[in-house]
N, C-alpha and C. Protein backbone atom coordinates (compact mmCIF):
# COMPACT_ATOMS: atom_id res chain seq x y z
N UNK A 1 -11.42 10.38 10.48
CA UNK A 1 -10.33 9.89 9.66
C UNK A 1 -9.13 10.81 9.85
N UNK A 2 -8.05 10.12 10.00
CA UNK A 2 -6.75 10.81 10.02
C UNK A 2 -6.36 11.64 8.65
N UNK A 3 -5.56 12.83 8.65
CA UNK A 3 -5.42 13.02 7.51
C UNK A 3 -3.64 12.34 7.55
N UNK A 4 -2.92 11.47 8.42
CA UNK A 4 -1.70 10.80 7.91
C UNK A 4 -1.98 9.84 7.15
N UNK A 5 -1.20 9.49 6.17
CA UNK A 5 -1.17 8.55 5.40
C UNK A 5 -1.33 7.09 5.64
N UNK A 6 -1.39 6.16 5.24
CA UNK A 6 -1.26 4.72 5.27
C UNK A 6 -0.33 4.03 4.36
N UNK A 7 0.49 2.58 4.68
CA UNK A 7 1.37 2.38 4.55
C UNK A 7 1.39 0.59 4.52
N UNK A 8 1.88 0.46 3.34
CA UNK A 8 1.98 -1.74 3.71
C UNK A 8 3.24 -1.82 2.79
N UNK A 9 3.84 -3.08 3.57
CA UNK A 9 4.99 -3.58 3.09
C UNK A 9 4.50 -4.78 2.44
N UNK A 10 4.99 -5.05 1.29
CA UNK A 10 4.36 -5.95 0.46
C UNK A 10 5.31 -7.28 0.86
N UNK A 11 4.63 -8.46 1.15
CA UNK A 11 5.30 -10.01 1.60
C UNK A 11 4.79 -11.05 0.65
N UNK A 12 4.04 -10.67 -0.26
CA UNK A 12 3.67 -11.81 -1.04
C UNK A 12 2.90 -11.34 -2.31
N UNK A 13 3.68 -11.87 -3.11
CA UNK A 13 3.23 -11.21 -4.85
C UNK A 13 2.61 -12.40 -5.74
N UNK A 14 2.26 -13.75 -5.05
CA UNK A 14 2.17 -14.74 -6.15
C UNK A 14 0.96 -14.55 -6.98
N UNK A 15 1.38 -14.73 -8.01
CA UNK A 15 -0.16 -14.21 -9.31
C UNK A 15 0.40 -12.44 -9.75
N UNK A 16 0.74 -11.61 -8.61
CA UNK A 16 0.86 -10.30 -9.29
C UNK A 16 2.24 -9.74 -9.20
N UNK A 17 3.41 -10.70 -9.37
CA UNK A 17 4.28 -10.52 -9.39
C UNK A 17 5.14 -9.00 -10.66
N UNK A 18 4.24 -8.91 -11.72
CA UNK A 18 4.24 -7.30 -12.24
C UNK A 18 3.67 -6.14 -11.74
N UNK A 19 2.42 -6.62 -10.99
CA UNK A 19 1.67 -5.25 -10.50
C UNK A 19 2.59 -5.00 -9.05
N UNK A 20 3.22 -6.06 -8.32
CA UNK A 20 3.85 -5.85 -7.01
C UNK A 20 5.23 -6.55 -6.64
N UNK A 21 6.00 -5.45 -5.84
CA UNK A 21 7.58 -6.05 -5.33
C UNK A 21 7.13 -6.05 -3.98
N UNK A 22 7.90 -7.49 -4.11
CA UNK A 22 7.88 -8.18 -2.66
C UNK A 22 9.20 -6.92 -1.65
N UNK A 23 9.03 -6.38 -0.53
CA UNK A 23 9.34 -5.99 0.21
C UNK A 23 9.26 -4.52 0.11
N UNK A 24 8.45 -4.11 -1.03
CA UNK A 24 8.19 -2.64 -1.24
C UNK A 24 7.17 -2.04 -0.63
N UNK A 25 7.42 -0.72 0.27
CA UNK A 25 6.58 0.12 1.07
C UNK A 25 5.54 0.52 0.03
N UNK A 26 4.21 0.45 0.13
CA UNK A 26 2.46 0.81 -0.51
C UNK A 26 2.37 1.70 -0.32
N UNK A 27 1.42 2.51 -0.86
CA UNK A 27 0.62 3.73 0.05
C UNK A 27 -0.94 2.69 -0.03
N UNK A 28 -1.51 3.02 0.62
CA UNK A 28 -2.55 2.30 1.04
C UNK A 28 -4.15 3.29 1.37
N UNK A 29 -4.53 3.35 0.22
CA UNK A 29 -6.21 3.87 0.26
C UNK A 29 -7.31 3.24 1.30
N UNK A 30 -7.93 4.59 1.96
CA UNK A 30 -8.88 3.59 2.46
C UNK A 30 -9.95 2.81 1.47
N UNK A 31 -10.53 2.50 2.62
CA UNK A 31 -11.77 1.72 1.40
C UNK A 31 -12.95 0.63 2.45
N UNK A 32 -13.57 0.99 2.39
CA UNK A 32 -14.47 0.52 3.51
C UNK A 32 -14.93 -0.83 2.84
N UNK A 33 -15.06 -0.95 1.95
CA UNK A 33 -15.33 -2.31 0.98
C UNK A 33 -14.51 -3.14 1.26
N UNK A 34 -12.85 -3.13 0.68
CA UNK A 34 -11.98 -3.84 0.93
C UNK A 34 -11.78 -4.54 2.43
N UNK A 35 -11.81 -3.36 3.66
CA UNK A 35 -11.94 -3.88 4.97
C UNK A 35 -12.91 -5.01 4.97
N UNK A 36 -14.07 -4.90 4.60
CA UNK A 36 -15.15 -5.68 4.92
C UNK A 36 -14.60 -6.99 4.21
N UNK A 37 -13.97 -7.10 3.14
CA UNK A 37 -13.87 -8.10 2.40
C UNK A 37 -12.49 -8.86 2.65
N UNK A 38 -12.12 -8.78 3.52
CA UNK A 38 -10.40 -8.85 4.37
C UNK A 38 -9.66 -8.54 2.65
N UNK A 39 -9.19 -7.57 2.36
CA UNK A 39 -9.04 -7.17 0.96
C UNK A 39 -8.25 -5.34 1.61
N UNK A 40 -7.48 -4.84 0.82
CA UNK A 40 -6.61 -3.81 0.86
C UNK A 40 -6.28 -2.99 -0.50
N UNK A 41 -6.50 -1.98 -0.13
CA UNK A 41 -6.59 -1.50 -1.94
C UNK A 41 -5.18 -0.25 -1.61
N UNK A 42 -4.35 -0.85 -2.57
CA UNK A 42 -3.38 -0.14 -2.89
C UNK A 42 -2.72 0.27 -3.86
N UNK A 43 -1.89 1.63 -3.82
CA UNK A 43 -1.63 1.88 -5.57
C UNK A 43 -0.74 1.17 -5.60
N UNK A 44 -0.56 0.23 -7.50
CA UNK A 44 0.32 -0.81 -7.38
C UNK A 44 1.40 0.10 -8.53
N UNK A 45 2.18 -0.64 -9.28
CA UNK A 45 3.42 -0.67 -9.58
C UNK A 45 2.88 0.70 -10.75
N UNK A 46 1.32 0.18 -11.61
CA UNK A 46 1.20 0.91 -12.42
C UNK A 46 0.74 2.01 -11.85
N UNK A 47 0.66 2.58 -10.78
CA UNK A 47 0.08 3.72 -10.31
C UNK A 47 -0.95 3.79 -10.35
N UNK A 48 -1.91 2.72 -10.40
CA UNK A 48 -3.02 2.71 -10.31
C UNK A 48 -3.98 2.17 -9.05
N UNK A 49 -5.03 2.74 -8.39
CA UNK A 49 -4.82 1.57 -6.85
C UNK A 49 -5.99 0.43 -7.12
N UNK A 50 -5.52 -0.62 -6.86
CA UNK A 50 -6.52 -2.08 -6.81
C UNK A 50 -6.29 -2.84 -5.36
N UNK A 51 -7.54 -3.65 -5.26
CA UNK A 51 -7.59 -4.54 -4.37
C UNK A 51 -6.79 -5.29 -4.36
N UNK A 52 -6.10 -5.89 -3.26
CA UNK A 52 -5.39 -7.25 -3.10
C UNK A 52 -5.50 -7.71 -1.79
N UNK A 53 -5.45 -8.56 -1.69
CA UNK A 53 -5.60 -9.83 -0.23
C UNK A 53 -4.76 -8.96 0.58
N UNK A 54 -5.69 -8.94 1.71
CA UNK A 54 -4.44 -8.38 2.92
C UNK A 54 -3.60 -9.35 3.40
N UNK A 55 -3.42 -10.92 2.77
CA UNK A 55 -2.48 -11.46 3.37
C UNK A 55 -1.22 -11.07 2.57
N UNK A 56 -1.17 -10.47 1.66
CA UNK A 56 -0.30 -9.86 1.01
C UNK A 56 0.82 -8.82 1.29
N UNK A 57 0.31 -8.03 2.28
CA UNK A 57 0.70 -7.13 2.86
C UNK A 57 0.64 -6.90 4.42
N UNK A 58 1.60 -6.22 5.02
CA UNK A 58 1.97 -6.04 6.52
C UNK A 58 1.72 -4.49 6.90
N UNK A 59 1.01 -4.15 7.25
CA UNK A 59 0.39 -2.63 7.24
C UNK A 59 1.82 -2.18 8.60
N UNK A 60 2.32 -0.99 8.05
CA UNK A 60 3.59 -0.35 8.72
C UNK A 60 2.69 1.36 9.19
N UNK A 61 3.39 1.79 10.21
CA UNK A 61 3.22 3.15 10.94
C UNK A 61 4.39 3.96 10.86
N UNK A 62 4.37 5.19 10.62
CA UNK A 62 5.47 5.50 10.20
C UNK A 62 5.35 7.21 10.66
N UNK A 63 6.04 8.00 11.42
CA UNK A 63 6.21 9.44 11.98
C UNK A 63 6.05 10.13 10.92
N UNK A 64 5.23 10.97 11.10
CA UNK A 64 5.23 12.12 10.10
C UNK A 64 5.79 12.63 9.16
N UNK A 65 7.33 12.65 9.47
CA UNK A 65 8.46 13.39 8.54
C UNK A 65 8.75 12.08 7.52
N UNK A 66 8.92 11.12 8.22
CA UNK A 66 9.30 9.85 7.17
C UNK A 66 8.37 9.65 6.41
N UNK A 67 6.62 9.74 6.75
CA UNK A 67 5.99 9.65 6.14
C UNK A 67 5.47 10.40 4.41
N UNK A 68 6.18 11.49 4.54
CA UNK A 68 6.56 12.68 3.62
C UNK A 68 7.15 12.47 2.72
N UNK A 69 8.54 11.97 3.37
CA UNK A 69 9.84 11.71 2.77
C UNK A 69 9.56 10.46 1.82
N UNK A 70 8.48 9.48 2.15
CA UNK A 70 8.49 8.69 1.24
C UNK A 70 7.18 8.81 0.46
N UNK A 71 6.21 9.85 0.78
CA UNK A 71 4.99 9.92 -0.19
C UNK A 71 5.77 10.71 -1.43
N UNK A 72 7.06 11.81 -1.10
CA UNK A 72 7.66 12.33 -2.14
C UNK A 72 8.72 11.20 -3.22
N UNK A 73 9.08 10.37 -2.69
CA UNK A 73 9.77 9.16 -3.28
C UNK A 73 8.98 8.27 -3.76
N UNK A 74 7.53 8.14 -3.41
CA UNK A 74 6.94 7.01 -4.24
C UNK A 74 6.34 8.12 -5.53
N UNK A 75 6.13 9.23 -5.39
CA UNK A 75 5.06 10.27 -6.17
C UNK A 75 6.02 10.84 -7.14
N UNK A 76 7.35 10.79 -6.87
CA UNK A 76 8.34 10.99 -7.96
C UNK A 76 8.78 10.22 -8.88
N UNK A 77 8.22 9.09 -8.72
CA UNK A 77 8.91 8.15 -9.66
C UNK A 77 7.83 7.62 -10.57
């Protein structure tokens, strides 16, 4: 396992339109369950991380430094 982070851009909120914004960068937990279950577990709005449909989300790659720059911008707020 990598120790870089993981990352999804959210494309579809219908049903969890409070727990998730449509076009907002995730951080994205692994989860060996979720894979198996085409399912993605990510922390949502409440800071808490849950499953959601991976058709929900567009998994993004992102360089190291940016990757930082926004684990400190999602972890600050």
């Amino acid at each position: 396992m990598s120790d870089s982070k993981k990352f999804a851009v959210c494309v579809k909120n219908d049903g969890y339109e409070v727990s998730l914004q449509l076009r907002k960068v995730y951080e994205v937990l692994d989860d060996d369950f979720a894979d198996q279950h085409m399912m993605i577990r990510v922390i949502d709005e409440t800071g808490e991380d849950y499953l959601f449909s991976q058709k929900y989300f567009v998994r993004v790659e992102l360089p190291e430094p940016s990757e930082q720059t926004l684990l400190a911008l999602i972890h600050s707020g």
